[in-house]
Protein backbone atom coordinates (compact mmCIF):
# COMPACT_ATOMS: atom_id res chain seq x y z
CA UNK A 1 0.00 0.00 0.00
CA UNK A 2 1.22 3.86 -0.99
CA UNK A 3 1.47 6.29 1.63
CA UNK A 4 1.67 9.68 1.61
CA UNK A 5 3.94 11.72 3.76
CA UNK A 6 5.41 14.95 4.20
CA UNK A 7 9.23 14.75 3.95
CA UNK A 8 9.39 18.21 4.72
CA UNK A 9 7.84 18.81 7.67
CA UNK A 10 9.59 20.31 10.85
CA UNK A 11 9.28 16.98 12.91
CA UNK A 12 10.67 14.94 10.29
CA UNK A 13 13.44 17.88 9.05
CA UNK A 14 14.48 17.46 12.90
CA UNK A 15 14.37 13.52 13.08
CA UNK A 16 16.45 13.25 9.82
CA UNK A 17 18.69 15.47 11.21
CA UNK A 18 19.27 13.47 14.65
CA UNK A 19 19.33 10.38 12.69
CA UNK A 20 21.93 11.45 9.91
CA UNK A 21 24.36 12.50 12.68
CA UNK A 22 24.26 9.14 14.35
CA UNK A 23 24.41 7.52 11.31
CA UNK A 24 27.38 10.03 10.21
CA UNK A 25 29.06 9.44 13.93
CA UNK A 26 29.07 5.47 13.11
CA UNK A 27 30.54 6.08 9.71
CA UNK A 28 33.54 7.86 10.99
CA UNK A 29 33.91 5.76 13.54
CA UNK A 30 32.56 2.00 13.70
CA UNK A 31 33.56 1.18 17.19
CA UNK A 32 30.97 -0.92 19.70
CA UNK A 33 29.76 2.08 21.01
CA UNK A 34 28.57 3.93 17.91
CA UNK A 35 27.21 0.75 16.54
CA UNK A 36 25.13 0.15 19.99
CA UNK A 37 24.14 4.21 19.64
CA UNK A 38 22.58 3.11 15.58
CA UNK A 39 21.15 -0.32 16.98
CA UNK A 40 19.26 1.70 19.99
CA UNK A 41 17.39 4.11 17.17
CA UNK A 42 15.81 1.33 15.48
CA UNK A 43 12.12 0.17 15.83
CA UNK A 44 13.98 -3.14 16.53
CA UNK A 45 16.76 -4.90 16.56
CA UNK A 46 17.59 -8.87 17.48
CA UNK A 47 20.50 -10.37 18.79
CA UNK A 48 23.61 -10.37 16.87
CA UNK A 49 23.15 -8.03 14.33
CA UNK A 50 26.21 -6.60 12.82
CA UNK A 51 26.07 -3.62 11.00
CA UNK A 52 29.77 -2.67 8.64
CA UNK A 53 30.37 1.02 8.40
CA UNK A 54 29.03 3.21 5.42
CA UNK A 55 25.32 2.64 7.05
CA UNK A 56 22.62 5.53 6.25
CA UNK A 57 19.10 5.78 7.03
CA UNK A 58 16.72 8.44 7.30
CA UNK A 59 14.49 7.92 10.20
CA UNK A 60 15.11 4.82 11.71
CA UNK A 61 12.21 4.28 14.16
CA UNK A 62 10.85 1.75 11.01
CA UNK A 63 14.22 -0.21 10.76
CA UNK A 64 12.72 -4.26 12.01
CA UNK A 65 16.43 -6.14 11.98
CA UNK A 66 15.55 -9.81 13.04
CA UNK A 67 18.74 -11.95 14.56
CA UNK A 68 21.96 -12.62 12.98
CA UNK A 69 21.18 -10.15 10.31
CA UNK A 70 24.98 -8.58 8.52
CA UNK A 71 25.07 -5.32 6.63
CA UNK A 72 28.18 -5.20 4.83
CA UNK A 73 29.36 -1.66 4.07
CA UNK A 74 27.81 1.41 2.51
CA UNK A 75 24.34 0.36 2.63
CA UNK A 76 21.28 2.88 2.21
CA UNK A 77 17.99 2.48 3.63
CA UNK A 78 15.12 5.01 2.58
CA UNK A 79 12.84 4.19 5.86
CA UNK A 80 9.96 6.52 4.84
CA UNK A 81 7.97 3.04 4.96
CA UNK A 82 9.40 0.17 7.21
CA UNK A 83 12.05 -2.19 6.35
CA UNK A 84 11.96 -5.75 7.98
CA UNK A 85 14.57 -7.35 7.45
CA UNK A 86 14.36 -11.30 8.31
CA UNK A 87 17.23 -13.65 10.41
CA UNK A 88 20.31 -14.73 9.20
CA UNK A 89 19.89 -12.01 6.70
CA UNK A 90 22.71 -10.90 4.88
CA UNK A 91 23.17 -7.73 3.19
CA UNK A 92 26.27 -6.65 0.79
CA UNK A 93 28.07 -4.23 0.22
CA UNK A 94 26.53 -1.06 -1.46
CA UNK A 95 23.22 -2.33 -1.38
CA UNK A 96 20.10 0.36 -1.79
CA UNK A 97 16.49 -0.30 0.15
CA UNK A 98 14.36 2.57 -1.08
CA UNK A 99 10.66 2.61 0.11
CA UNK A 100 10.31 6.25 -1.01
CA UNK A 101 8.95 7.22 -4.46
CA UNK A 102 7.30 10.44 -6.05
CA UNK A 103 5.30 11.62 -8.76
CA UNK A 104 5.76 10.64 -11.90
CA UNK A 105 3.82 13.04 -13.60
CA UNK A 106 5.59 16.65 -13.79
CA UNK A 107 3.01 18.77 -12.11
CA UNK A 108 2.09 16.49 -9.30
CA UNK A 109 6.00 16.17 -8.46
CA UNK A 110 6.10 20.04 -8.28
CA UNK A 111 4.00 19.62 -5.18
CA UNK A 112 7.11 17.45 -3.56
CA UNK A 113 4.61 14.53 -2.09
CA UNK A 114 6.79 11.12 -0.87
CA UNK A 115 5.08 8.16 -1.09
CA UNK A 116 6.40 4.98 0.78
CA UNK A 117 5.83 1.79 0.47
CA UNK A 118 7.03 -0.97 2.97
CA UNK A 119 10.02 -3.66 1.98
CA UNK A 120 9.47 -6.74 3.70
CA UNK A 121 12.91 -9.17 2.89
CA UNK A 122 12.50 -12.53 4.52
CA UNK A 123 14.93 -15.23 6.71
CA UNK A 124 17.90 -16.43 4.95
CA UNK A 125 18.11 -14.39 2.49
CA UNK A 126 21.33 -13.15 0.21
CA UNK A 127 21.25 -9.84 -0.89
CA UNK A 128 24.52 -9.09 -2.93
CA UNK A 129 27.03 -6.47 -4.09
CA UNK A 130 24.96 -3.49 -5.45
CA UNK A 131 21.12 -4.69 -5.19
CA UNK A 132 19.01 -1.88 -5.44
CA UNK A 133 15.40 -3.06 -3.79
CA UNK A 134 12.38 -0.77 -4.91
CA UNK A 135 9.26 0.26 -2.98
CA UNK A 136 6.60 -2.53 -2.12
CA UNK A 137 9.04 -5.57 -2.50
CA UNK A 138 8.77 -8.71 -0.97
CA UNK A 139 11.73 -11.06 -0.85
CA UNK A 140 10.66 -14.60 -0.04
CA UNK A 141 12.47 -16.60 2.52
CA UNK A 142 15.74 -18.40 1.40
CA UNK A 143 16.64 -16.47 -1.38
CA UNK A 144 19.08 -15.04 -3.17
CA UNK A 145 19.69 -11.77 -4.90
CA UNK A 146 22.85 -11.64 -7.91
CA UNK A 147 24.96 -8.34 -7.43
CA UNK A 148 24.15 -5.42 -8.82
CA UNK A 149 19.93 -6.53 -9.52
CA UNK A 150 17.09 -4.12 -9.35
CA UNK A 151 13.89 -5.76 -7.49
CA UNK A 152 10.84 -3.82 -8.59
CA UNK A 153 8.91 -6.69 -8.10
CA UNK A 154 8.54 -9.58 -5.30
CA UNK A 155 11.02 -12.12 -5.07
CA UNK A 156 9.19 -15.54 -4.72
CA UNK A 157 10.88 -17.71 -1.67
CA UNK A 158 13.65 -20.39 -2.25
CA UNK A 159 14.51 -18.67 -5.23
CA UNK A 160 17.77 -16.93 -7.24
CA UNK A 161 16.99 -13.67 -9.14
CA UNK A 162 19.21 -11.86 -11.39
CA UNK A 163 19.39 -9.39 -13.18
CA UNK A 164 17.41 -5.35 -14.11
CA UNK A 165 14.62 -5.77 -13.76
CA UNK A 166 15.60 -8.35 -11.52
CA UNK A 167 13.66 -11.97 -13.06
CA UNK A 168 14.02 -15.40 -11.51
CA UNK A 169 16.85 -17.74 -13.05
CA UNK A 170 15.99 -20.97 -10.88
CA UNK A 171 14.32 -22.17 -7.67
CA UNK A 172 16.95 -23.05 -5.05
């Protein structure tokens, strides 16, 4: 489902603002303590989740990290809608989770509306180098995700897609 929001609004100006300088704090310097400061400002976050420097987010507060989830480095996650991410989980390097879209239509976008649009990735899954995950996506338990993909679709489970658009090679 598309929501609407208001990325410009002074609540979330100021919560972007607290967030990025966490998230800028753990990039500079990924030591325990700045990774426990990033894993605090999530909705959740289960037990041995490791998080590799290079992390941004914008909000945070609808960030779901299950157990045993990895995020290797420079990964960006557009939380205007939630991300859950399932356990054993593992996401590579420069990976993009974007729930945020806008208008297509040149007028409309002059009135700078975001719409969101949760990503749901299940347990087990492989995410690789470079993925870029669109709005609304599903990925289905056990799968896998070939580097450098673009999921504008869901990902059925026990399955490996490649490719952009992203489009299933095999079941696993």
């Amino acid at each position: 489902m598309k929501m609407r929001f208001d990325s410009l609004s002074p609540e979330r100006l100021q919560k972007r603002k607290q967030v990025h300088e966490i998230c800028r704090l753990f990039s500079k310097s990924p030591s325990k303590g700045n990774l426990k400061r990033l894993k605090t400002i999530f909705a959740s976050c289960g037990d041995d989740v490791f998080i590799e420097s290079g992390f941004y987010c914008d909000y945070a507060d609808q960030i779901f990290l299950a157990d045993r989830v990895y995020i290797n480095i420079n990964c960006t996650v557009l939380d205007g809608g939630e991300v859950r991410i399932g356990e054993d989980s593992l996401i590579g390097p420069n990976v993009q989770l974007l729930t945020v879209s806008h208008d297509v239509d040149p007028q409309a976008r002059l009135k700078k509306y975001n719409y969101a649009q949760n990503i749901t990735i299940g347990k087990n899954v492989w995410i690789a180098a470079g993925v870029i995950i669109l709005p609304g996506v599903t990925v289905g338990d056990n799968s896998v995700i070939g580097a450098g993909s673009v999921v504008s679709k869901d990902v059925d489970p026990d399955s490996l897609y490649l490719g952009n658009p992203a489009t299933k090679i095999k079941s696993l």
